[in-house]
Protein backbone atom coordinates (compact mmCIF):
# COMPACT_ATOMS: atom_id res chain seq x y z
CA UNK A 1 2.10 264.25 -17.70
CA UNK A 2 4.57 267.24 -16.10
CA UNK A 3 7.58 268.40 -17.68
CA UNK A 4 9.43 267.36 -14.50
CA UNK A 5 7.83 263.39 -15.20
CA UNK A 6 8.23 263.47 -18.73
CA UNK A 7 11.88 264.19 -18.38
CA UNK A 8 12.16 261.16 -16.37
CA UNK A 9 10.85 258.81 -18.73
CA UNK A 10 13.53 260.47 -21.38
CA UNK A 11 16.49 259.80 -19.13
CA UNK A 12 15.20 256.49 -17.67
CA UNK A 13 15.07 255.16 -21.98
CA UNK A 14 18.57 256.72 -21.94
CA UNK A 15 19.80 254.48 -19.04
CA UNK A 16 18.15 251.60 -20.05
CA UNK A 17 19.20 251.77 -23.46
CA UNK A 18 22.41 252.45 -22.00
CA UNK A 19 23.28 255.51 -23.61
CA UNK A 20 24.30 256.50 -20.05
CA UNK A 21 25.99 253.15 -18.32
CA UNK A 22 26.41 251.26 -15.15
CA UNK A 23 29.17 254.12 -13.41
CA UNK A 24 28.33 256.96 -15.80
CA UNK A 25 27.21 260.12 -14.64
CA UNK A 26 24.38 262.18 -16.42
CA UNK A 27 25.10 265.81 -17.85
CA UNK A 28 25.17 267.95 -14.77
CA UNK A 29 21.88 269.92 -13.52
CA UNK A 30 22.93 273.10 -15.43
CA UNK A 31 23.66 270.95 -18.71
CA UNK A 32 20.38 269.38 -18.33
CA UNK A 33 18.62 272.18 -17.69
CA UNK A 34 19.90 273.73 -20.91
CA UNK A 35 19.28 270.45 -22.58
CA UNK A 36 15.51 270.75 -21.80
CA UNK A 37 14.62 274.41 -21.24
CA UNK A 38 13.28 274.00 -17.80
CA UNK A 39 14.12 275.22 -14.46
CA UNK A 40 16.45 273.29 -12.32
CA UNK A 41 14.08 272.89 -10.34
CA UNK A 42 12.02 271.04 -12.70
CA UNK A 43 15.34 268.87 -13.15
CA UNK A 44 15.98 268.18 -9.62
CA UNK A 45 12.53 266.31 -9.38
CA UNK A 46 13.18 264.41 -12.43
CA UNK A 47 16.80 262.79 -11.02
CA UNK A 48 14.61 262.59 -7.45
CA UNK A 49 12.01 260.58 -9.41
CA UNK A 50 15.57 258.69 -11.00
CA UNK A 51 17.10 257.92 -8.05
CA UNK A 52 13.77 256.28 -6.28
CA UNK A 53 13.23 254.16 -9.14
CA UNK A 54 16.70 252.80 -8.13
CA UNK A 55 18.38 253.69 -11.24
CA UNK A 56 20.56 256.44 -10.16
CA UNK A 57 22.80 257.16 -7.10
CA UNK A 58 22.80 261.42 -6.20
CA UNK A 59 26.90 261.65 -5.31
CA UNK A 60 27.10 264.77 -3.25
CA UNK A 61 29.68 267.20 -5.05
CA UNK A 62 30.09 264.79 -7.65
CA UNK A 63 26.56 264.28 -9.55
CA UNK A 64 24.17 261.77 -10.75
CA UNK A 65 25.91 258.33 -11.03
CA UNK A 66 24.00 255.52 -12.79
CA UNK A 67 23.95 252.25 -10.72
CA UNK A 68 23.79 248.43 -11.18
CA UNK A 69 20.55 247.50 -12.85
CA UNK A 70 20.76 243.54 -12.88
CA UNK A 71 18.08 241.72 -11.31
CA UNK A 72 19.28 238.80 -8.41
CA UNK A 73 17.77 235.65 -8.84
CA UNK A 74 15.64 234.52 -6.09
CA UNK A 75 15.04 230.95 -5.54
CA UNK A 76 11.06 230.34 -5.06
CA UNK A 77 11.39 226.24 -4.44
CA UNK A 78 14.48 226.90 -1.73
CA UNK A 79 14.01 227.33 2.06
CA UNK A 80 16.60 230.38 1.82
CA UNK A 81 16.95 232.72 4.35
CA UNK A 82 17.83 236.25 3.13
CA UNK A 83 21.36 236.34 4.67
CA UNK A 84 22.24 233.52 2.88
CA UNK A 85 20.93 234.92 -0.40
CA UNK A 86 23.28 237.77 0.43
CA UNK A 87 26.17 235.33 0.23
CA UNK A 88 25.85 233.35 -2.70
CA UNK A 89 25.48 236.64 -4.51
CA UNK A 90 27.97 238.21 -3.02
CA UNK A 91 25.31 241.43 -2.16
CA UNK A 92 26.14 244.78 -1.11
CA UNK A 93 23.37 244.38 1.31
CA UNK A 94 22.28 245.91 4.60
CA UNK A 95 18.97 245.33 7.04
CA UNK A 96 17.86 247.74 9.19
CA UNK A 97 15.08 246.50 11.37
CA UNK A 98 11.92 248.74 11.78
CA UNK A 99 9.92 247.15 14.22
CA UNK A 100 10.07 244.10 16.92
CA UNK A 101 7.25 243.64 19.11
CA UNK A 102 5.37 241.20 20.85
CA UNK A 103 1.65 240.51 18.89
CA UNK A 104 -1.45 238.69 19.65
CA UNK A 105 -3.14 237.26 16.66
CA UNK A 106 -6.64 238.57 16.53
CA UNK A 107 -9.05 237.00 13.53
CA UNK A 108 -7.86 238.97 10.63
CA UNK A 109 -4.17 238.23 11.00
CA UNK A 110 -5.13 234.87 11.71
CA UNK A 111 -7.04 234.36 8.36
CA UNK A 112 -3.36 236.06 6.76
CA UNK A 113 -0.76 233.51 8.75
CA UNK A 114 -2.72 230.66 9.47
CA UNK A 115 -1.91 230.85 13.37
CA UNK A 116 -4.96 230.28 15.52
CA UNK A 117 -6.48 233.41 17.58
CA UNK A 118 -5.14 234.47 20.81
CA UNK A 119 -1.61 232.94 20.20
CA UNK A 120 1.21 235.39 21.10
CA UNK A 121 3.74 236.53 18.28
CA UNK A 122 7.10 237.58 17.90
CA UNK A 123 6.49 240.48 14.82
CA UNK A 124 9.48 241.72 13.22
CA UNK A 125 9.70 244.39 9.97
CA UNK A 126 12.60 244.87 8.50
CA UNK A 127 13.83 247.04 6.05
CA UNK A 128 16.45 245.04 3.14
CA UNK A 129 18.73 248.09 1.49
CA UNK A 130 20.39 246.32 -1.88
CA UNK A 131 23.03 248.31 -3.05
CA UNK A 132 22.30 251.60 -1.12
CA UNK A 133 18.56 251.24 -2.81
CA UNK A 134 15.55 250.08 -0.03
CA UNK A 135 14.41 247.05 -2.20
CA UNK A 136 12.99 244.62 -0.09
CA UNK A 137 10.43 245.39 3.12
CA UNK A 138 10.39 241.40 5.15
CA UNK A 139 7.16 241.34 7.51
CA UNK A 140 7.51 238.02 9.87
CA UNK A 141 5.37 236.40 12.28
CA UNK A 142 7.33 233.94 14.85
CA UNK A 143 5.39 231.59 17.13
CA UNK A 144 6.82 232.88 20.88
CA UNK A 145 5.82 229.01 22.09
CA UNK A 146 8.95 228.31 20.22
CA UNK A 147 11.26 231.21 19.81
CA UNK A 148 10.47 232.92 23.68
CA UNK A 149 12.87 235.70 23.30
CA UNK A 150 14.91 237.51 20.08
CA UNK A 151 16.33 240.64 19.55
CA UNK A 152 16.72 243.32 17.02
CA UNK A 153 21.03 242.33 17.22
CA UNK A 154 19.90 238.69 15.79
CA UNK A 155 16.99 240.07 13.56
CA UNK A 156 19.73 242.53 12.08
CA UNK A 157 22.21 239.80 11.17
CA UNK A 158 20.46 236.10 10.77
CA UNK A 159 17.29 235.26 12.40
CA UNK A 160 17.65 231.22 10.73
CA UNK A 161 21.18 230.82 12.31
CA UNK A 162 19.58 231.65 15.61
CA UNK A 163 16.77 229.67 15.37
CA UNK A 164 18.86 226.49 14.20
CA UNK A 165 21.99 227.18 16.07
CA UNK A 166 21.39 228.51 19.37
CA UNK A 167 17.31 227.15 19.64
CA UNK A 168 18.00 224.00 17.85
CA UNK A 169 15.01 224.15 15.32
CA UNK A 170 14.76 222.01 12.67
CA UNK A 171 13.24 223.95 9.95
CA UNK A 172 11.93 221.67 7.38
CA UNK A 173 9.73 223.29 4.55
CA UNK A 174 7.31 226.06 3.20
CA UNK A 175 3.98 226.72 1.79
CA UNK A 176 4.79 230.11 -0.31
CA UNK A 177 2.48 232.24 -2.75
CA UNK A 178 3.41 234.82 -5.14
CA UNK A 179 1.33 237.66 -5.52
CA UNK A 180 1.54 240.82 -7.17
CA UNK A 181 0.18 243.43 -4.38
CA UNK A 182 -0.88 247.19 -4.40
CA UNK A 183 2.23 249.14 -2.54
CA UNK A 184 0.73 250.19 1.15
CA UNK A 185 1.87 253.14 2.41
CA UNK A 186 4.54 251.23 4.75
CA UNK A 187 5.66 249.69 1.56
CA UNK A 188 6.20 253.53 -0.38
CA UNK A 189 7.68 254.75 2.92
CA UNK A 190 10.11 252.01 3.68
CA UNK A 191 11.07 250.98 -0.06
CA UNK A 192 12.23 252.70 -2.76
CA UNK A 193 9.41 252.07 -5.47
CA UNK A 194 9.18 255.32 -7.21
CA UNK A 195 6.19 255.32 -9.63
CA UNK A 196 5.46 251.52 -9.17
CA UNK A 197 2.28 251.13 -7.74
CA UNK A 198 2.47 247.27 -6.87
CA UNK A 199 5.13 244.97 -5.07
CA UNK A 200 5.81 241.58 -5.29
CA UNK A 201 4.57 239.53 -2.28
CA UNK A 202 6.38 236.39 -1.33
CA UNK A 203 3.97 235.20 1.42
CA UNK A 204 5.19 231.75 3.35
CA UNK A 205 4.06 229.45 5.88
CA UNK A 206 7.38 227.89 7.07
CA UNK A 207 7.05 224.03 9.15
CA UNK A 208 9.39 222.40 11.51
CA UNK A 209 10.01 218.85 11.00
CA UNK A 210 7.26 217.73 13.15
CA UNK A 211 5.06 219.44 10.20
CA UNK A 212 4.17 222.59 13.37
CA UNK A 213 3.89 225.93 12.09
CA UNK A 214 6.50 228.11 13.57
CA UNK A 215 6.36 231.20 11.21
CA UNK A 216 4.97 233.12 8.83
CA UNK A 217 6.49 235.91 6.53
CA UNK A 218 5.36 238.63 4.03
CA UNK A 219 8.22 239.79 2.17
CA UNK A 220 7.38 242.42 -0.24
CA UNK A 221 10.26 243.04 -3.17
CA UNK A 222 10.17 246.11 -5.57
CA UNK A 223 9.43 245.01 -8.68
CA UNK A 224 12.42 245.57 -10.62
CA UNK A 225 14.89 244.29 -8.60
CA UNK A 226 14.57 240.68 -7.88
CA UNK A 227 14.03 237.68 -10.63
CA UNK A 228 12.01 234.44 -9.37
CA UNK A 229 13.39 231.53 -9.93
CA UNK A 230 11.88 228.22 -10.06
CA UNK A 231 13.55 224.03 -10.64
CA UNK A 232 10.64 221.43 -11.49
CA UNK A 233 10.84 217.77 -12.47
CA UNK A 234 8.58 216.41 -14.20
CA UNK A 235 6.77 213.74 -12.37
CA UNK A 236 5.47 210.41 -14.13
């Protein structure tokens, strides 16, 4: 392991021990580099390695503030759309949206969304920042046959309220599966998932009422960030 890597792990124990609190700021570069005998350069790639791991927040002329570690809960069993997630936690939350294009589903993406071949496709990426740290990447797949036109304005804010609201869809329920996925290269560009090399997957087929398939969405979560939740009855 590098010096630069094993000062990481020393200061990522520190925070989550929390020798160094939620709103702290670590020892300066200079302190730290006369801490641990290294260059500041050596330093500088350790609070890089901090701050995409989510745990710390580089302040420009200010230093290295340590940020909000709790997980948010996130409801496997509930049809929730992200915005609304957003609410009920009250989440300093922004989307930016990557990609929208028009698709056609050849065989392989076919086999991943369950659409037949040949149909076209609304495709929309888009990247979920939590509390200035890229934590969630949401891939979706919309059937065009029933959304015909979107744009990145509604993808940016709620693409449910549209669909309900202004198309009148009834959106009913969703076949989901939880996986625990190697990181892609979109997913290391587009999220901040420092060292991790897996995401969580939270792949679902969502139904109108009339039990049609309408969509179908990959949303990949750094590890750390979210909790899944679960409520089950027993059933005699």
């Amino acid at each position: 392991m590098k010096k630069y890597e094993q000062i990481f792990k020393l200061l990522e124990q520190d925070i989550l021990n929390e020798k160094y609190q939620m709103n702290d700021y670590l020892p300066s570069e200079h302190e730290l580099v006369q801490a641990y005998k290294v260059s500041r350069d050596t330093i500088r790639k350790s609070l890089d390695l901090l701050q995409k791991a989510g745990l710390i927040q580089k302040m420009r002329g200010q230093g290295s503030k340590v940020i909000q570690q709790e997980q948010i809960d996130f409801p496997v069993s509930n049809l929730t759309s992200y915005q609304e997630l957003v609410r009920q936690h009250g989440m300093n939350s922004k989307t930016n949206v990557i990609q929208l294009e028009k698709i056609t589903v050849d065989k392989k993406l076919s086999s991943l969304t369950g659409f037949p071949e040949y149909r076209l496709m609304w495709r929309i990426i888009r990247q979920r920042v939590v509390d200035g740290i890229a934590s969630v990447l949401d891939i979706d797949y919309l059937d065009k046959s029933f959304v015909p036109s979107i744009s990145r304005e509604i993808a940016e804010h709620s693409i449910y309220a549209y669909l309900e609201d202004e198309l009148g869809l009834h959106i009913s329920y969703a076949q989901k599966e939880i996986t625990i996925d190697p990181a892609t290269n979109r997913d290391k560009i587009l999220m901040n998932i420092g060292n991790d090399h897996h995401v969580v997957s939270v792949k679902s087929k969502v139904y109108l009422a009339d039990g049609q398939q309408f969509q179908f969405t990959d949303s990949r979560h750094k590890l750390e960030k979210f909790r899944f939740v679960d409520f089950s009855k027993r059933q005699k």
